[in-house]
Protein backbone atom coordinates (compact mmCIF):
# COMPACT_ATOMS: atom_id res chain seq x y z
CA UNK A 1 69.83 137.65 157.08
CA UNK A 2 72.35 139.22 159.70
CA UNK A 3 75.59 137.66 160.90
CA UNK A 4 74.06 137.18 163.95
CA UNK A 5 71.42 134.42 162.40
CA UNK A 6 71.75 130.76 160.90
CA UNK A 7 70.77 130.87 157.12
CA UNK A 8 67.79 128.86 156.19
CA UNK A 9 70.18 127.08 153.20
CA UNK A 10 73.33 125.84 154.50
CA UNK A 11 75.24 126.01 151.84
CA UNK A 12 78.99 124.78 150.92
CA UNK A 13 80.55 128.51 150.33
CA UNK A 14 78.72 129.46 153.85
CA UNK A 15 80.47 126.78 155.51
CA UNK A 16 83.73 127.34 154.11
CA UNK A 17 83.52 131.44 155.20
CA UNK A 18 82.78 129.75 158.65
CA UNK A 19 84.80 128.01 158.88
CA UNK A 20 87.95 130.37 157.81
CA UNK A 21 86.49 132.76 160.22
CA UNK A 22 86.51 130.70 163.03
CA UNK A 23 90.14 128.83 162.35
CA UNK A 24 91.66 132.34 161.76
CA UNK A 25 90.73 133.90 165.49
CA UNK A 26 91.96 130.48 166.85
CA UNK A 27 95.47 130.86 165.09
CA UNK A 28 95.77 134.28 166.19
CA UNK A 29 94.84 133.44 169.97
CA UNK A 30 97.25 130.24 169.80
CA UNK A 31 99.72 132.59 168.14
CA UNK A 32 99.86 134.76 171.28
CA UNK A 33 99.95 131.61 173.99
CA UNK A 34 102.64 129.80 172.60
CA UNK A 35 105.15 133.03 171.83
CA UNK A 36 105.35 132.63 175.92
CA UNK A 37 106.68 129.14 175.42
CA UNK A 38 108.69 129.91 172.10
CA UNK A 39 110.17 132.67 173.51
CA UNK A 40 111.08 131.81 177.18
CA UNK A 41 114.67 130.85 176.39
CA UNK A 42 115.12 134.41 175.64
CA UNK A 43 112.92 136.33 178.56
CA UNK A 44 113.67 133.92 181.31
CA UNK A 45 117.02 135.66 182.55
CA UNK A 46 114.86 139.23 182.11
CA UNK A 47 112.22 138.67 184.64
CA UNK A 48 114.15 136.90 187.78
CA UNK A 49 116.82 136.89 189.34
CA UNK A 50 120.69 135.33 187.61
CA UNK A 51 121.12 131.82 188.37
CA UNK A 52 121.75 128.71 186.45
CA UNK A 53 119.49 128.57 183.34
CA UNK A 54 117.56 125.47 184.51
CA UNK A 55 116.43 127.16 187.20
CA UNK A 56 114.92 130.40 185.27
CA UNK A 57 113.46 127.86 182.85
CA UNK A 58 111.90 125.89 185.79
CA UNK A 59 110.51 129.54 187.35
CA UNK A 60 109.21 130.66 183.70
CA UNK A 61 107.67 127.59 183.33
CA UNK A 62 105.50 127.29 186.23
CA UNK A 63 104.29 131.04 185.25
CA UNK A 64 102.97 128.97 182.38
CA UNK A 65 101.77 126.26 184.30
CA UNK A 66 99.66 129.41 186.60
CA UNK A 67 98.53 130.50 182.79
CA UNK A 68 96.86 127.29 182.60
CA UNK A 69 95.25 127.48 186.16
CA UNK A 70 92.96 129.87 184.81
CA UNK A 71 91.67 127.98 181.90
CA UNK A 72 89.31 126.03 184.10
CA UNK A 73 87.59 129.24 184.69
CA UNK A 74 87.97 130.25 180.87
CA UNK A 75 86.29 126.84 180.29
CA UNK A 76 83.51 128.07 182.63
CA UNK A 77 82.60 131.89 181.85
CA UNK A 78 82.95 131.89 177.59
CA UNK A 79 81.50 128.13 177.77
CA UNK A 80 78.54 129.42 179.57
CA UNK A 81 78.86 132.69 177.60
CA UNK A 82 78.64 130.64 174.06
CA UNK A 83 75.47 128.41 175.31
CA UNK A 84 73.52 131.01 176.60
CA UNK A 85 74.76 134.35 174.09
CA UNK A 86 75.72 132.14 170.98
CA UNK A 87 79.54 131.21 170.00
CA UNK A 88 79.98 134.58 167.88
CA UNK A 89 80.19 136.52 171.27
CA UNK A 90 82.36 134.46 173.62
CA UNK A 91 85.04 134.23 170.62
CA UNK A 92 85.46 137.68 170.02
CA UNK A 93 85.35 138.41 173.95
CA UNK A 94 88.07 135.76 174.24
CA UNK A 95 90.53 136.85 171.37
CA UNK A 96 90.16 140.86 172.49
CA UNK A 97 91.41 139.49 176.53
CA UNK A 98 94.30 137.73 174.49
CA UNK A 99 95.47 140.56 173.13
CA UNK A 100 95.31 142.34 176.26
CA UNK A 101 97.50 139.97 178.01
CA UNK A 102 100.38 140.03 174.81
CA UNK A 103 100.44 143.67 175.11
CA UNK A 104 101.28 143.67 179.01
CA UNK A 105 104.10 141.30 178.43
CA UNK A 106 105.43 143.49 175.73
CA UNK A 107 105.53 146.19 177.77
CA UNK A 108 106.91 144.83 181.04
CA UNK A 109 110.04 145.81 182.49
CA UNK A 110 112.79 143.67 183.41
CA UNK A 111 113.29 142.58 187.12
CA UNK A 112 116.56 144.77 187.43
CA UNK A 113 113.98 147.66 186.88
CA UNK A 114 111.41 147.07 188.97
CA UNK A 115 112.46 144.25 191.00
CA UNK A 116 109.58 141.23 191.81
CA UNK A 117 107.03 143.37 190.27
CA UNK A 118 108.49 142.23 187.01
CA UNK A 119 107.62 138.32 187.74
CA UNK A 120 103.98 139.82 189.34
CA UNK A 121 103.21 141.49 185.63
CA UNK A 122 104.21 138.48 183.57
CA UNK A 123 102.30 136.35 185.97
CA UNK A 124 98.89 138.93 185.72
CA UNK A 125 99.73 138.62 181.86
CA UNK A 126 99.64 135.40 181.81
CA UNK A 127 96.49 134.87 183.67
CA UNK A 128 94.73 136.72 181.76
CA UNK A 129 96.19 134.62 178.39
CA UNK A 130 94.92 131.62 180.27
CA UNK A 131 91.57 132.93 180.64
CA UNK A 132 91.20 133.80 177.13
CA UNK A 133 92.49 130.31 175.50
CA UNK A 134 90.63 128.41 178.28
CA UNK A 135 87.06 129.86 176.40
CA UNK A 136 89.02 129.41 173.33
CA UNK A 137 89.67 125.42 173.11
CA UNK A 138 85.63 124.99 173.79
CA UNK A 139 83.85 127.62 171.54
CA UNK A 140 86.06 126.98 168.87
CA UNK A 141 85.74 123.32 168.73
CA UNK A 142 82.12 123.51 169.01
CA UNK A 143 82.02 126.09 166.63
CA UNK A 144 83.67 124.18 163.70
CA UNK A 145 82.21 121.12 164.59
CA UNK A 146 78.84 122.92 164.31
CA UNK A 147 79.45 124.67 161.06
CA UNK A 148 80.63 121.31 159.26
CA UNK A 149 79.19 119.15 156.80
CA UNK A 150 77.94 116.42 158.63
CA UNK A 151 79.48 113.61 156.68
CA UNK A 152 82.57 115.63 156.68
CA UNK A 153 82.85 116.26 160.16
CA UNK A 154 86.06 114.66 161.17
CA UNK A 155 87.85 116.86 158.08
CA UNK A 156 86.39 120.31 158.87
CA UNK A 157 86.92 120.09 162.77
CA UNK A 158 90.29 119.20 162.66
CA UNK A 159 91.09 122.87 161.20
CA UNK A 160 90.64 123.36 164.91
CA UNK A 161 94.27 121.62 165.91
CA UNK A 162 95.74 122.73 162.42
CA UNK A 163 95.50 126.44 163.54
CA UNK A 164 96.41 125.49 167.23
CA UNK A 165 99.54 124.66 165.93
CA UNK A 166 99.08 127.25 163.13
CA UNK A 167 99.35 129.65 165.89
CA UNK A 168 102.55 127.66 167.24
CA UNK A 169 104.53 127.30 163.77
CA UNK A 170 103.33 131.27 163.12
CA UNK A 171 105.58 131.87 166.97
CA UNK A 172 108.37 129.43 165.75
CA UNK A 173 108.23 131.36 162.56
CA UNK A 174 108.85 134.84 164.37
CA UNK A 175 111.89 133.98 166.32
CA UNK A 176 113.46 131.82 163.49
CA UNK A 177 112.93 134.81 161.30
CA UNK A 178 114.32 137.11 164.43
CA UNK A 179 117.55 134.81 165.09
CA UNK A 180 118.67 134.24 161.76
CA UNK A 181 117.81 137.53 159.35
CA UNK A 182 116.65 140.37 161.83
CA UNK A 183 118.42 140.17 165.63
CA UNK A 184 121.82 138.86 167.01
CA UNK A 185 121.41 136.38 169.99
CA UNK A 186 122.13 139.91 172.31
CA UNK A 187 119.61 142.05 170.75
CA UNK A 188 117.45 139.16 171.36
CA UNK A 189 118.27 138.62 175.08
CA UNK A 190 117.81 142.15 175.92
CA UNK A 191 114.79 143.85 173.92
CA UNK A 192 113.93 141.43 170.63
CA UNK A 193 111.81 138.88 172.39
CA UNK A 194 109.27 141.79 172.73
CA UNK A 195 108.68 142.24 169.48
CA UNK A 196 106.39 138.86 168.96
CA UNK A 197 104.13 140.04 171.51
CA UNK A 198 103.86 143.46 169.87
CA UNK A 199 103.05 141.40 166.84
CA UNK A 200 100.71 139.65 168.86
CA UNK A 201 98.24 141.99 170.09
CA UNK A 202 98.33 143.39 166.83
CA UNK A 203 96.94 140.70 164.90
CA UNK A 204 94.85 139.87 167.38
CA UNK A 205 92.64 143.42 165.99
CA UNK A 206 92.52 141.95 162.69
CA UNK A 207 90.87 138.27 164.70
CA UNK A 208 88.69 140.64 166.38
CA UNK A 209 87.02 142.28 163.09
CA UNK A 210 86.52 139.19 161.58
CA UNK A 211 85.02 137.54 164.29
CA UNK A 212 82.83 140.78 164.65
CA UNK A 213 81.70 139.81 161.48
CA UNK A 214 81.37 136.08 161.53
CA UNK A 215 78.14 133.92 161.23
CA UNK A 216 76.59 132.67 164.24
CA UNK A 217 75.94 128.46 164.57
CA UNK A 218 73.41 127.96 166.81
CA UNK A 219 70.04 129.65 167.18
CA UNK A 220 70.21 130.18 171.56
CA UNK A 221 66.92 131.86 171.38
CA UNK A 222 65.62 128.52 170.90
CA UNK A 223 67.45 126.57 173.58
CA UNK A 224 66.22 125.46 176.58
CA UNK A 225 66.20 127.56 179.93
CA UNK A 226 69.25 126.08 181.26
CA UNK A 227 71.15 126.69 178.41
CA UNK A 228 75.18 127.34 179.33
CA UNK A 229 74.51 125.80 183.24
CA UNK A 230 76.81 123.96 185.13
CA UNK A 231 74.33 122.45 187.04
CA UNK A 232 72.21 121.25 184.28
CA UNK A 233 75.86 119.87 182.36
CA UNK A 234 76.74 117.94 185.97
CA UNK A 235 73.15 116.81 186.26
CA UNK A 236 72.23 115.44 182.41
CA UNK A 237 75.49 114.45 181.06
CA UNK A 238 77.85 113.33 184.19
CA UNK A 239 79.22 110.21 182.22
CA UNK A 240 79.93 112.51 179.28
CA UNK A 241 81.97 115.15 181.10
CA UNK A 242 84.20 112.29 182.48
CA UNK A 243 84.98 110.31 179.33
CA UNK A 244 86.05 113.98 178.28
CA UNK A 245 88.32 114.06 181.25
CA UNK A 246 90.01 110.81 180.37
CA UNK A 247 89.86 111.22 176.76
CA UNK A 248 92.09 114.63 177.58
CA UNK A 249 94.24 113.55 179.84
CA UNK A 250 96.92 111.37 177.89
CA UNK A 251 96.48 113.40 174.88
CA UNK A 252 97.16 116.29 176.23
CA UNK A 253 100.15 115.41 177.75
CA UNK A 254 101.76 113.88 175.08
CA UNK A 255 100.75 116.74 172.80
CA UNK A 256 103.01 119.37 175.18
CA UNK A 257 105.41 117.08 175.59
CA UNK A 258 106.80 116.30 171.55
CA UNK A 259 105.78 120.31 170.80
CA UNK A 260 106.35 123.10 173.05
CA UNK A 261 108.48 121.38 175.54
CA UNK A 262 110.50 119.53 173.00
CA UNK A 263 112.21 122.75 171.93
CA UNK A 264 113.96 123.17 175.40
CA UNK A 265 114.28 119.50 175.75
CA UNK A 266 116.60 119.56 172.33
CA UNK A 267 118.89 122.36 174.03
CA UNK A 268 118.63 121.27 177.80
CA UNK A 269 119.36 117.58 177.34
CA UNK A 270 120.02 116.84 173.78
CA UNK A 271 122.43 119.86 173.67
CA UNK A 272 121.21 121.43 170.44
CA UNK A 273 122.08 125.40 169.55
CA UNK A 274 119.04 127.18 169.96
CA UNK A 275 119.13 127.82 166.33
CA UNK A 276 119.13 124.13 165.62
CA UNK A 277 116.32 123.67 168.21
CA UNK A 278 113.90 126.45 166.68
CA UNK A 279 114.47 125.39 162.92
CA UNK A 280 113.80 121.67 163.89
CA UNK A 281 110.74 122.45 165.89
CA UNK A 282 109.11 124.78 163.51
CA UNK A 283 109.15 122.17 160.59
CA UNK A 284 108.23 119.19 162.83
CA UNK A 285 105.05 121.34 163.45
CA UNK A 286 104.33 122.38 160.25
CA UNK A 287 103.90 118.95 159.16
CA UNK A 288 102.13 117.74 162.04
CA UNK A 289 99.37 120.38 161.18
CA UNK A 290 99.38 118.84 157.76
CA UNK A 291 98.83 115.71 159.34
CA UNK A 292 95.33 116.53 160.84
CA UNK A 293 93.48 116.63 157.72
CA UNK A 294 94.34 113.40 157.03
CA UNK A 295 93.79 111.74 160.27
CA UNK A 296 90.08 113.86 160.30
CA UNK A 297 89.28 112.19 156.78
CA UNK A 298 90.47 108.82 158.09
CA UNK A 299 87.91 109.23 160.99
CA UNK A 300 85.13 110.44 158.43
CA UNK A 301 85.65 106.88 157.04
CA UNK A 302 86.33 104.60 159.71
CA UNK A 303 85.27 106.31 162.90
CA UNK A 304 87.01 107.82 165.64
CA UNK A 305 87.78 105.16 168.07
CA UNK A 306 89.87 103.65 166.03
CA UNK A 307 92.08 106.26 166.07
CA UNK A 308 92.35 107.18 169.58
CA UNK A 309 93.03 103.30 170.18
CA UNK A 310 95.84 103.56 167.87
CA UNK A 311 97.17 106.46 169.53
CA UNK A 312 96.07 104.79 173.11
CA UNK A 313 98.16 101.94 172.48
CA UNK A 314 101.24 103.03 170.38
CA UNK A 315 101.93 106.07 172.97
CA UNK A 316 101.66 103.41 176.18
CA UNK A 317 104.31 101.12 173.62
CA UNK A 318 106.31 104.17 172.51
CA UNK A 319 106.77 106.37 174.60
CA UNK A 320 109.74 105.88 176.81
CA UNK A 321 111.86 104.14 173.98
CA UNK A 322 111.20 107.61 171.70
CA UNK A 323 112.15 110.10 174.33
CA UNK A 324 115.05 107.76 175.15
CA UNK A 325 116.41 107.90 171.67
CA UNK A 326 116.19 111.32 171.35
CA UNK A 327 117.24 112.39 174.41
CA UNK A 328 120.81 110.67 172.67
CA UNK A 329 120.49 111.31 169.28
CA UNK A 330 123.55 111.72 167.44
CA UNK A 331 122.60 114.18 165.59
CA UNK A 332 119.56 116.87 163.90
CA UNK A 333 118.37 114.80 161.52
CA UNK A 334 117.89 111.60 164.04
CA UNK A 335 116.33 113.64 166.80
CA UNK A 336 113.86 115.11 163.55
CA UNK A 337 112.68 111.42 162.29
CA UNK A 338 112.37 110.37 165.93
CA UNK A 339 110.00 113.39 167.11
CA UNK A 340 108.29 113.37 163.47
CA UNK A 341 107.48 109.54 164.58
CA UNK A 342 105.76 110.29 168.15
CA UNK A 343 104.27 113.50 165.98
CA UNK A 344 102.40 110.93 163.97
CA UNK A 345 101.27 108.89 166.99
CA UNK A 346 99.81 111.79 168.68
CA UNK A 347 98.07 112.58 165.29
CA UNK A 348 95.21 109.99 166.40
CA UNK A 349 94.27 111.86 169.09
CA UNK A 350 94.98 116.11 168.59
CA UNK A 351 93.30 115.46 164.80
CA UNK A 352 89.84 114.36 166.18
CA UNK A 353 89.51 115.33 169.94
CA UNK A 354 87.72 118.54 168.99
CA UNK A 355 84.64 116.50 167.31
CA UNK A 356 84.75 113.25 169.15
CA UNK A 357 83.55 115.94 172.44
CA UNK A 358 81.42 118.35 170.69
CA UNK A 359 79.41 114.83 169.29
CA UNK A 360 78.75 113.94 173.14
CA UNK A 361 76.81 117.08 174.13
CA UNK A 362 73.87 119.00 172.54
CA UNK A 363 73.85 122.24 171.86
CA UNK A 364 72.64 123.58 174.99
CA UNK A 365 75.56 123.16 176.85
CA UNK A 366 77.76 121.90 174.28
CA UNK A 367 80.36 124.51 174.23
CA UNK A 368 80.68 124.41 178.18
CA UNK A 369 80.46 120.60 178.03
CA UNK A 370 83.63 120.68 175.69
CA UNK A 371 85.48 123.42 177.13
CA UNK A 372 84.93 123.27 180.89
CA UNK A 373 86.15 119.60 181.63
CA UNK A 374 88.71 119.77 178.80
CA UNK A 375 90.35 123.06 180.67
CA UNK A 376 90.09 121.69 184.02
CA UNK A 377 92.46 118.50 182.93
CA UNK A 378 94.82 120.46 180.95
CA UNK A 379 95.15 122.52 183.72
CA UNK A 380 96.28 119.75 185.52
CA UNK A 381 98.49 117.64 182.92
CA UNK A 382 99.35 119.98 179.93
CA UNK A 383 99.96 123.07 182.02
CA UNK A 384 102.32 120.89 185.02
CA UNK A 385 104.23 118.85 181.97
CA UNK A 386 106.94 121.46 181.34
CA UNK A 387 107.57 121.68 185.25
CA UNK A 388 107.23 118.61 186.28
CA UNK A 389 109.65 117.72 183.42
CA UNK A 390 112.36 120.45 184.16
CA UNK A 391 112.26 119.53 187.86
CA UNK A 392 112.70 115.48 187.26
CA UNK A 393 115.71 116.72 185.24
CA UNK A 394 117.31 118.94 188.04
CA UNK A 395 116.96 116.35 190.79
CA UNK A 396 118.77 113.78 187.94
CA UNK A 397 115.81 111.36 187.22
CA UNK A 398 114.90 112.90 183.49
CA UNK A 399 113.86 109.39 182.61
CA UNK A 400 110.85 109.34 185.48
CA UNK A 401 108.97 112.12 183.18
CA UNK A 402 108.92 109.19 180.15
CA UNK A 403 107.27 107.13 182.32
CA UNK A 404 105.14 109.59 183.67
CA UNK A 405 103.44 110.84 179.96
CA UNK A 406 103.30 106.60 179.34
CA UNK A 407 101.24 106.36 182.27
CA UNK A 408 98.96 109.19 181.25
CA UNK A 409 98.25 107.56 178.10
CA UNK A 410 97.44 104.33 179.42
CA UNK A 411 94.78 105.18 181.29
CA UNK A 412 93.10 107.60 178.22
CA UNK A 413 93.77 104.34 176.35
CA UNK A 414 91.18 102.54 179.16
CA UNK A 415 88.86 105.20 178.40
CA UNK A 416 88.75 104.70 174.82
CA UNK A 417 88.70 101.14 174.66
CA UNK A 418 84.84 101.39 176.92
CA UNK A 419 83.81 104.53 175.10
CA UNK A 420 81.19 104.93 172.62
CA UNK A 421 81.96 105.90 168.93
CA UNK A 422 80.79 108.94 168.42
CA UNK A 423 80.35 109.28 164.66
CA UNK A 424 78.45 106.84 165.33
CA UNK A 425 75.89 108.26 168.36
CA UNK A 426 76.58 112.15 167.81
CA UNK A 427 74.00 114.59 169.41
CA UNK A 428 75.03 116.82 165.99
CA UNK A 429 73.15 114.25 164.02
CA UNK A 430 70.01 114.39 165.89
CA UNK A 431 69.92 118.12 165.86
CA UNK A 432 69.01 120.24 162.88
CA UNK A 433 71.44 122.67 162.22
């Protein structure tokens, strides 16, 4: 048997290797996309021009917002790429163009060096980070979803979201270590917020051996001709890509909101030291990716709808109130209970969203099915949050973006309420692995 080949006995110790393989690529990659975010409180002054901080937050942010542009077309090529060359390649394509894109912000000058071609390198940079995670999200959902006991699908897949945030608590964990032990707040500003994207591309070599290495989950030699094709994905499973659409939308939303935008949120409105706002944010996450787990098992038991309801219809309830308190919490340890408590909400969806998709399509187009739809509406919602948020804030209606995230919910709570269970009709349990 090569790496390149499904073993003829699955066994538990080949799933587990799998599985770490696949989860430790996808904490690298994440690793590298949300430095930009962790980060940006630091680097925003360095690439454009001085002005009030808002307003370089609000310019770095839609660079990020541009990253996620191109993860519709991420969703596209390594979906395709994973259907029709197996999931092996696309991921270790994907994690070597992260890399890429970590190194060129390391290396940029600042915009009193070379002027606007500073902003025009972060923004190539970035592009090229939202290509990469854009493949990412879809080959490594359908990857672990693949690779997982059957009856313990729910658990195994949500490794998926535990090292997406992995790769978010491993960025908080880098500039807490950097403020407090390493840098002062001026070495920071001018040259230290390199260094995580130095560290960056570098692990990303270590991702890219292992993946080299990694077992492959689906035979594509025995797929059908129009394996990996839009066309046949828009054609066979229309109704499918949709209910991924709406399934996304509120989830996603509400996931950017209480992680990476809640950082600047805690120092632009609730007036928190950066310090504060790092060390609070890095332990909220760390539990929250000790949450999915849990939530998985629950859905291994009781199903998945379940939880997205609960999630559906707590976030629509929620919502406003918890962004309301916190935006005039008293103090650290409210604001922490208050995010931990729309952490937990959110739980229902980020813990199972991986599997509840990669159940709706087979194999064939599976990883494009996932990825592809999924990219295209967190293009839309997850990648315009930050913005839409800081720009609500400068014109003085802060309280319209509450609203806004409630509304996205409601309507992924519609889409839950009329949507199959798929534990209980999964393609994965009609296929032989």
């Amino acid at each position: 048997m090569t790496t390149n080949t499904i073993p003829r006995k699955v066994t538990t110790s080949w799933r587990l290797k799998a599985i770490f393989t696949g989860s430790v690529g996808n904490l690298v990659e994440w690793y590298d996309w949300y430095a930009y975010s962790a980060f940006a409180i630091y680097f925003a002054p360095v690439f454009f021009p001085k002005g009030n901080a808002t307003a370089q937050l609000l310019n770095t942010a839609a660079i990020f917002a541009v990253g996620f542009l191109m993860r519709p077309l991420g969703g596209w090529l390594f979906g395709s790429i994973a259907d029709r060359r197996g999931r092996k390649t696309a991921m270790t394509l994907s994690v070597l163009l992260m890399s890429l894109g970590s190194l060129l912000i390391a290396c940029t000058p600042s915009f009193a060096s070379i002027g606007v071609a500073a902003p025009v390198m972060l923004l190539l940079a970035r592009l090229m980070q939202g290509l990469s995670v854009g493949g990412e999200y879809g080959t490594s959902a359908t990857y672990l979803s693949e690779v997982a006991d059957p009856a313990r699908r729910g658990f195994f897949s949500s490794f998926q979201y535990v090292t997406l945030i992995g790769g978010q608590i491993l960025a908080l964990g880098v500039q807490l270590l950097l403020q407090r032990l390493f840098l002062t707040p001026e070495e920071l500003a001018e040259w230290g917020w390199r260094i995580p994207f130095i560290i960056g591309a570098a692990l990303a070599v270590t991702a890219l051996f292992l993946r080299r290495n990694m077992h492959e989950s689906v035979n594509v030699e025995t797929q059908k001709k129009d394996r990996g094709s839009v066309k046949a994905l828009f054609r066979h499973h229309p109704r499918a890509v949709l209910t991924v659409v709406g399934l996304t939308m509120g989830g996603t939303i509400a996931f950017y909101t209480y992680t990476t935008y809640m950082q600047k949120f805690l120092i632009n409105t609730v007036k928190l030291s950066k310090e504060e706002s790092t060390l609070i944010s890095l332990i909220l996450v760390i539990i929250f990716a000790c949450m999915q787990p849990l939530f998985g098992m629950l859905s291994d038991r009781i199903g998945r709808k379940p939880l997205l309801i609960g999630f559906g219809v707590l976030g629509t309830l929620f919502t406003v109130p918890l962004l309301t308190a916190i935006s005039y919490a008293g103090s650290v340890y409210s604001a922490f209970f208050l995010i931990l408590a729309a952490l937990v909400i959110v739980s229902g969806y980020t813990s199972i969203n991986a599997v509840v998709k990669a159940e709706m399509f087979p194999s064939e187009v599976r990883a494009l099915g996932v990825g592809f739809p999924y990219a295209i509406t967190v293009a839309i919602f997850g990648g315009t949050a930050e913005p839409i948020a800081f720009w609500l804030k400068d014109i003085g209606h802060e309280s319209g973006y509450y609203w806004y995230v409630t509304f996205c919910i409601f309507i992924s709570l519609l889409v839950y309420a009329y949507s199959r269970d798929s534990r209980k009709d999964s393609y994965m349990d009609k296929e032989q692995l």
